[in-house]
PDB file of N, CA and C in Angstrom:
ATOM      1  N   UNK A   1       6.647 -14.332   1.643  1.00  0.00           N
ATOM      2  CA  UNK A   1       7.101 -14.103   0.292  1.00  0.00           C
ATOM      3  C   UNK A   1       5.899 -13.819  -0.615  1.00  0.00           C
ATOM      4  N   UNK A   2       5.829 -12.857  -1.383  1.00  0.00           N
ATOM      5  CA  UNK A   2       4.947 -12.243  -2.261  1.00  0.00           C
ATOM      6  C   UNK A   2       4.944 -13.225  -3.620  1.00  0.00           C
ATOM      7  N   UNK A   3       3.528 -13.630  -3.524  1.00  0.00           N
ATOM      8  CA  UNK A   3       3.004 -14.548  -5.148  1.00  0.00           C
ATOM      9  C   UNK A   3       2.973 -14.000  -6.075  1.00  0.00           C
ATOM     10  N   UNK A   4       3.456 -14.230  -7.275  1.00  0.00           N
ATOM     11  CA  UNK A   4       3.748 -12.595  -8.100  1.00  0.00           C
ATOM     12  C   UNK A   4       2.278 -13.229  -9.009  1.00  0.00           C
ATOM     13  N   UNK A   5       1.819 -14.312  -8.628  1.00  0.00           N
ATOM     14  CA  UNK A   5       0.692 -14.475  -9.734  1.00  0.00           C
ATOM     15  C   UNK A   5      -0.456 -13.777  -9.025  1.00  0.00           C
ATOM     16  N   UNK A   6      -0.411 -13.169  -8.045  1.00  0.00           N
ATOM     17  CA  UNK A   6      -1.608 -12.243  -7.184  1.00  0.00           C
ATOM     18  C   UNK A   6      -1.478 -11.226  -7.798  1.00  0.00           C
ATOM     19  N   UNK A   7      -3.047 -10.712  -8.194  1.00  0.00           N
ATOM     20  CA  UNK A   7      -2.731  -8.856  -8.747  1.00  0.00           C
ATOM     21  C   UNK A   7      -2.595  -8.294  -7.442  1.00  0.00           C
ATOM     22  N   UNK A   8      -2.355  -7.022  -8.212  1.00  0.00           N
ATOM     23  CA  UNK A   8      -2.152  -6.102  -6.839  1.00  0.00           C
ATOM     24  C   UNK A   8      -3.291  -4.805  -6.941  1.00  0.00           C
ATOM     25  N   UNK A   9      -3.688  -4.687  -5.426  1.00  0.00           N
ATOM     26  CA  UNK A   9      -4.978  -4.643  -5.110  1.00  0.00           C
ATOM     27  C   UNK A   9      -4.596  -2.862  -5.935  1.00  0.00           C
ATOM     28  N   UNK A  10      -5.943  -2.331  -6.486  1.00  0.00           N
ATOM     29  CA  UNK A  10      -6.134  -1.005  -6.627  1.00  0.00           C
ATOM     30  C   UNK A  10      -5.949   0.041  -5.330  1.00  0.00           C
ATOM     31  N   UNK A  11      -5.225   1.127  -5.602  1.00  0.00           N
ATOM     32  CA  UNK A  11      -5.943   2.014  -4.785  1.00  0.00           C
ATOM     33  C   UNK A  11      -5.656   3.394  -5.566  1.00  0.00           C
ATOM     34  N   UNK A  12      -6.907   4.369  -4.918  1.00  0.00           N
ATOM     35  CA  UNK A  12      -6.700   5.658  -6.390  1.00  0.00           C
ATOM     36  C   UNK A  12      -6.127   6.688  -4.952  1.00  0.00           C
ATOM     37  N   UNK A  13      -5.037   7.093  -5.486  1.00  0.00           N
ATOM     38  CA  UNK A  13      -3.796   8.159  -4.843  1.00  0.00           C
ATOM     39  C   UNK A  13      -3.926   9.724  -5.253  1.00  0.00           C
ATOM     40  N   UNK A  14      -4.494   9.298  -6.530  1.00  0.00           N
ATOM     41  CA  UNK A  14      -4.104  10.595  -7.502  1.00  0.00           C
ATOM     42  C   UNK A  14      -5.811  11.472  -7.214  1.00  0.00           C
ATOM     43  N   UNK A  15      -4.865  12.391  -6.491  1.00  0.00           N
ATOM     44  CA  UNK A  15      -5.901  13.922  -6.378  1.00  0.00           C
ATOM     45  C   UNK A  15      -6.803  13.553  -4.820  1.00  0.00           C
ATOM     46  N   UNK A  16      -6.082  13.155  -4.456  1.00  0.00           N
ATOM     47  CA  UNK A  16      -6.095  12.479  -2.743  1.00  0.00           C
ATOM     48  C   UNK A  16      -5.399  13.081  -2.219  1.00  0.00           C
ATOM     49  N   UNK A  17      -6.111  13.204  -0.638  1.00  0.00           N
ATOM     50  CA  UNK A  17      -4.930  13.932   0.409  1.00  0.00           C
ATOM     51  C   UNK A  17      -3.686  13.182   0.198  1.00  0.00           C
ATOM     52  N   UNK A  18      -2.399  14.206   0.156  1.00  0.00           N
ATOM     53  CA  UNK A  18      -1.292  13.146  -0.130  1.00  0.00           C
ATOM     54  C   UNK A  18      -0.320  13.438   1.241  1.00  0.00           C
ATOM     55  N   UNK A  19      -0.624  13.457   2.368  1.00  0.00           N
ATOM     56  CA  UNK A  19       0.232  12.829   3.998  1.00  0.00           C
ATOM     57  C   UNK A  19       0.085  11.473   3.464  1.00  0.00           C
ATOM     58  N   UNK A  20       1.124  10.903   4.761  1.00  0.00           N
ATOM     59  CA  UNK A  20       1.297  10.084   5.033  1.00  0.00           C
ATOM     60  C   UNK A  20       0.072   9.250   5.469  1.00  0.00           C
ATOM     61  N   UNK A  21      -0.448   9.162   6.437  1.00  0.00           N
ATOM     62  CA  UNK A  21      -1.055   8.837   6.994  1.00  0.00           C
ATOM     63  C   UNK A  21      -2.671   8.273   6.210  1.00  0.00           C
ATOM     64  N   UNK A  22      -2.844   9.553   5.240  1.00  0.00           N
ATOM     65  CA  UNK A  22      -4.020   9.317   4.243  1.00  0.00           C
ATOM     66  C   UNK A  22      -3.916   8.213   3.216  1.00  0.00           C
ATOM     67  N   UNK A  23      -2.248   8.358   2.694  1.00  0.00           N
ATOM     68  CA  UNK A  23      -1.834   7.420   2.203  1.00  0.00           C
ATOM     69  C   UNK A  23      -1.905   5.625   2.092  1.00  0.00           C
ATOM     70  N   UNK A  24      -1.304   5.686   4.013  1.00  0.00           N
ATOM     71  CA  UNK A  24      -1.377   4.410   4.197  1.00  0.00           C
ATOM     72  C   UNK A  24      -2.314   3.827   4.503  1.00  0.00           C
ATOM     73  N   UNK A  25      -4.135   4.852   4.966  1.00  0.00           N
ATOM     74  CA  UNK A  25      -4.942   4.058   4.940  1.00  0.00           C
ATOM     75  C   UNK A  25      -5.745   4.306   3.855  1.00  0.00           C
ATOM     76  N   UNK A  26      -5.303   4.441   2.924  1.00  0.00           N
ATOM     77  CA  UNK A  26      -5.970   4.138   1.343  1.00  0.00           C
ATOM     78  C   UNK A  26      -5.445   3.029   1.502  1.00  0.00           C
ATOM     79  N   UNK A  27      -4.201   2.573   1.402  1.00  0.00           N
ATOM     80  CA  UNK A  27      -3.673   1.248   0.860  1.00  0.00           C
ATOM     81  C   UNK A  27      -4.018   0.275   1.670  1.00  0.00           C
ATOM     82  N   UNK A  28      -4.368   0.144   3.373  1.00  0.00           N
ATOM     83  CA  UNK A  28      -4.920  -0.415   4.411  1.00  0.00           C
ATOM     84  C   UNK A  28      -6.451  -0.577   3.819  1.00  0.00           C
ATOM     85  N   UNK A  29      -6.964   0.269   2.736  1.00  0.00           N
ATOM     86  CA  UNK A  29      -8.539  -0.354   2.720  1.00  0.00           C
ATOM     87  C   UNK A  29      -8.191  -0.860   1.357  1.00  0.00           C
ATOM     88  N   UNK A  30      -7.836  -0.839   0.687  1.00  0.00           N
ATOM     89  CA  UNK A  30      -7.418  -1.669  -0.608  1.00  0.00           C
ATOM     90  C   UNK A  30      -7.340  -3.224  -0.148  1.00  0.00           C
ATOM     91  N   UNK A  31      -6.276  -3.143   0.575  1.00  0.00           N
ATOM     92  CA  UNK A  31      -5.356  -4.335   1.328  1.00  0.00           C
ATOM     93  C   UNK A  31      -6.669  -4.939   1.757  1.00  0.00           C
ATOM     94  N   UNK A  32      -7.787  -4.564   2.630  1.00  0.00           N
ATOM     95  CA  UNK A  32      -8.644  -5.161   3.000  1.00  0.00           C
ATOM     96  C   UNK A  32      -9.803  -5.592   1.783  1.00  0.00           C
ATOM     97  N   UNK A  33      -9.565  -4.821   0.896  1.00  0.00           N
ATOM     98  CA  UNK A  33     -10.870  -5.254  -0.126  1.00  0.00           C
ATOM     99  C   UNK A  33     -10.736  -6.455  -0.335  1.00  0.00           C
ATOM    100  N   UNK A  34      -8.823  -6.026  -1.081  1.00  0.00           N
ATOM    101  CA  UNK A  34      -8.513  -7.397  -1.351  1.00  0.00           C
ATOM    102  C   UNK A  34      -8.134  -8.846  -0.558  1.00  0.00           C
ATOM    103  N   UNK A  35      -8.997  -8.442   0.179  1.00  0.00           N
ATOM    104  CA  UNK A  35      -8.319 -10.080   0.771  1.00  0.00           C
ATOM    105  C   UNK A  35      -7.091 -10.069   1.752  1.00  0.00           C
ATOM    106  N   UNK A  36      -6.306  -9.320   1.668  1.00  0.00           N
ATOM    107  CA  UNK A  36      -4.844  -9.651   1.998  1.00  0.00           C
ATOM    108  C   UNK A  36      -5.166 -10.262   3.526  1.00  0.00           C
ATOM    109  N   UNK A  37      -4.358 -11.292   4.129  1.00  0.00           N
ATOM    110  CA  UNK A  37      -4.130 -11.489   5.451  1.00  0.00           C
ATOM    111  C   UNK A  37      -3.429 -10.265   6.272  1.00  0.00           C
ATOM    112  N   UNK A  38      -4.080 -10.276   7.702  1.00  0.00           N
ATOM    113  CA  UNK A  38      -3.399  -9.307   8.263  1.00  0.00           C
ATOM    114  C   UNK A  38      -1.731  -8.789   8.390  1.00  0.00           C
ATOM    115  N   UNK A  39      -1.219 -10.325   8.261  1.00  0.00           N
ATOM    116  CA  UNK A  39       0.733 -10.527   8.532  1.00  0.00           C
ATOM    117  C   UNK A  39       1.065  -9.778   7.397  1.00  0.00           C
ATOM    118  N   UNK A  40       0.011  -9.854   6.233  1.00  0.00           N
ATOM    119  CA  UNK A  40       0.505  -9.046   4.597  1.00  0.00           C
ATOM    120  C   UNK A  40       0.374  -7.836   4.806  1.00  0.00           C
ATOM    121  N   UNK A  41      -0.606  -7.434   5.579  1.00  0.00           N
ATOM    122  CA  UNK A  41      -0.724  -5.791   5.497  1.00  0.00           C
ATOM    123  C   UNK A  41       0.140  -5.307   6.446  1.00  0.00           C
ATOM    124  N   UNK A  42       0.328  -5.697   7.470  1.00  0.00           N
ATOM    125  CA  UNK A  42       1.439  -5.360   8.655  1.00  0.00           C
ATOM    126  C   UNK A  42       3.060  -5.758   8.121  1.00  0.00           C
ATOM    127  N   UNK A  43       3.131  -6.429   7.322  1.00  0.00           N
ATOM    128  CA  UNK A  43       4.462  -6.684   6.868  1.00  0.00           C
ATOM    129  C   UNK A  43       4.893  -5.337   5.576  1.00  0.00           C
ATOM    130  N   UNK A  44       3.698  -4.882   4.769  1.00  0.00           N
ATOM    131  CA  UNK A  44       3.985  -4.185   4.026  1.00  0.00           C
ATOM    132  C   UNK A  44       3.501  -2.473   4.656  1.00  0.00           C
ATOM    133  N   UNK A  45       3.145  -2.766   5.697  1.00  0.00           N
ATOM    134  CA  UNK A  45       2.911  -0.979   6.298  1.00  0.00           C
ATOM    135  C   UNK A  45       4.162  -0.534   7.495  1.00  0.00           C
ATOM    136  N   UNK A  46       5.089  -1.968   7.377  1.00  0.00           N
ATOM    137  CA  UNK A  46       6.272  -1.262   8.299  1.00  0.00           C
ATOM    138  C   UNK A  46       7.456  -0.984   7.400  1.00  0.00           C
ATOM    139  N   UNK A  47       7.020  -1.889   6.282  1.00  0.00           N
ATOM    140  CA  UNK A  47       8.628  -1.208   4.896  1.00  0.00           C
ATOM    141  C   UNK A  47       7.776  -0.062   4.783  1.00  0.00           C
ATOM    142  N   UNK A  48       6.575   0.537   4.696  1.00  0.00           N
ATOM    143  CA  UNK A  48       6.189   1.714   4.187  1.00  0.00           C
ATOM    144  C   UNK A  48       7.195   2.992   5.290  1.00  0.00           C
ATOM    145  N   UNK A  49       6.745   2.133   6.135  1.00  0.00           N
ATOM    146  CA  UNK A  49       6.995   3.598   7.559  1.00  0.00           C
ATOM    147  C   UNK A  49       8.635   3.439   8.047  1.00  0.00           C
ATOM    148  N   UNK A  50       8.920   2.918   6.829  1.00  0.00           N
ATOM    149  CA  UNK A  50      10.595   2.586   7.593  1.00  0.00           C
ATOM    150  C   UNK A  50      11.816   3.608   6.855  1.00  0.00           C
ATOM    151  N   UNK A  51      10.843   4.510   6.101  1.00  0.00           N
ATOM    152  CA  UNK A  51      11.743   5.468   5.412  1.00  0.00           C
ATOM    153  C   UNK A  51      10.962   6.564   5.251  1.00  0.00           C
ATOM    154  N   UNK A  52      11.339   7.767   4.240  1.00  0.00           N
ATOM    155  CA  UNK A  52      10.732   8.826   4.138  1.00  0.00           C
ATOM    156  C   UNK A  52       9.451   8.961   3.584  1.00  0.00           C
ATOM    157  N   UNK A  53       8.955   9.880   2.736  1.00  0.00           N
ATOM    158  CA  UNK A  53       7.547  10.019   2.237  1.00  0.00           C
ATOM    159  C   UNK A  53       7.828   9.298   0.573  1.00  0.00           C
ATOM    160  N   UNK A  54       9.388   9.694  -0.030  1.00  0.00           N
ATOM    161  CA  UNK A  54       9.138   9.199  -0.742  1.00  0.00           C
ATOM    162  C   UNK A  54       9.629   7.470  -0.725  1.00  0.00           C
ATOM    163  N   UNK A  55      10.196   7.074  -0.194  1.00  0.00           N
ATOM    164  CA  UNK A  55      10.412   5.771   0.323  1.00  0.00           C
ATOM    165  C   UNK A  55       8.486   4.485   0.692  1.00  0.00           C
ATOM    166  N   UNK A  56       8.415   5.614   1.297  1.00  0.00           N
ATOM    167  CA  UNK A  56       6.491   5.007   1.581  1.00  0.00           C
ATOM    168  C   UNK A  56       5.980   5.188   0.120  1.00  0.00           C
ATOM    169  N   UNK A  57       5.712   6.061  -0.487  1.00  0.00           N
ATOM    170  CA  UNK A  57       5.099   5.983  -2.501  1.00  0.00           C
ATOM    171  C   UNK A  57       5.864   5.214  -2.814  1.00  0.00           C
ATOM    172  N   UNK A  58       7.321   5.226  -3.143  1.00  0.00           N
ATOM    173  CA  UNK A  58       7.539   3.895  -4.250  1.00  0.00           C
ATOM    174  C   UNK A  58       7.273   2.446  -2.978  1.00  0.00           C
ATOM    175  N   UNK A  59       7.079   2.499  -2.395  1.00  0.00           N
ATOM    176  CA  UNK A  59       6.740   1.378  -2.043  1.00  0.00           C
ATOM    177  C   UNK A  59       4.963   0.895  -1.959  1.00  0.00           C
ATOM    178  N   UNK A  60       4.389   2.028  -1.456  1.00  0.00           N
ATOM    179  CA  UNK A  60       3.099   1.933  -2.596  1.00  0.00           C
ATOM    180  C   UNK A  60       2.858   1.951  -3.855  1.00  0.00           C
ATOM    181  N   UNK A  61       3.989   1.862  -4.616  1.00  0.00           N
ATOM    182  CA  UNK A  61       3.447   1.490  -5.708  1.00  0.00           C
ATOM    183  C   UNK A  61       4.307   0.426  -6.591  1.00  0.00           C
ATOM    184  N   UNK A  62       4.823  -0.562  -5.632  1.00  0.00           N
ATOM    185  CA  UNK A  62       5.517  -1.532  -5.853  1.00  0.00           C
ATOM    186  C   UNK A  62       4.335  -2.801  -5.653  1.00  0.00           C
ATOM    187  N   UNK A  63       3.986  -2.408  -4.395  1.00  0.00           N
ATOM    188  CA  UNK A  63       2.627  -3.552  -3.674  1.00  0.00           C
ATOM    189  C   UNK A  63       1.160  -3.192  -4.006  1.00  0.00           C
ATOM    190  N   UNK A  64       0.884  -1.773  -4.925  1.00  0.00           N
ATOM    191  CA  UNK A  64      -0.625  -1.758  -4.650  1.00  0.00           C
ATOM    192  C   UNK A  64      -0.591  -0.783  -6.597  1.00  0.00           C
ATOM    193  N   UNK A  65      -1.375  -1.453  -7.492  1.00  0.00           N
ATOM    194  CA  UNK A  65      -1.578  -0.014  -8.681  1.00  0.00           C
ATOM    195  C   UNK A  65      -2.823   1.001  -8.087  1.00  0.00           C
ATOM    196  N   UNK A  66      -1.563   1.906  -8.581  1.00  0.00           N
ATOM    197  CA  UNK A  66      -1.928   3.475  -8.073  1.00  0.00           C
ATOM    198  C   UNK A  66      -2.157   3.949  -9.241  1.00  0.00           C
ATOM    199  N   UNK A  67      -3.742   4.441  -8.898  1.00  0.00           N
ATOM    200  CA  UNK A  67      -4.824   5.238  -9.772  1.00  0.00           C
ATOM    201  C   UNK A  67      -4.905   6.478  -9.307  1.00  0.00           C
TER     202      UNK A  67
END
């Protein structure tokens, strides 16, 4: 369960390769700046990949502010 008193880690999206793939490891090195435990980043990179492209963005930008 997500601590809502945790910020949420940066990552800059905008004027970035925008696949998939570039995507999720922007947010995979964010995830690591910040700290996150591995179960956090693996729990939030399978809701990413569990729908379309735009399903993966709003969900990056539910868990991570996008710059």
């Amino acid at each position: 369960m997500r601590e809502e008193s945790m910020e949420k880690p940066v990552v800059e999206l905008i004027g970035q390769n925008g696949n998939a793939f570039a995507v999720i490891g922007a947010c995979q090195r964010a995830a690591r700046r910040a700290g996150w435990p591995k179960e956090k980043w693996e729990e939030v990179r399978a809701k990413m990949m569990s729908g379309d492209y735009d399903h993966l963005l709003r969900v990056a930008m539910e868990e991570f502010e996008v710059v």
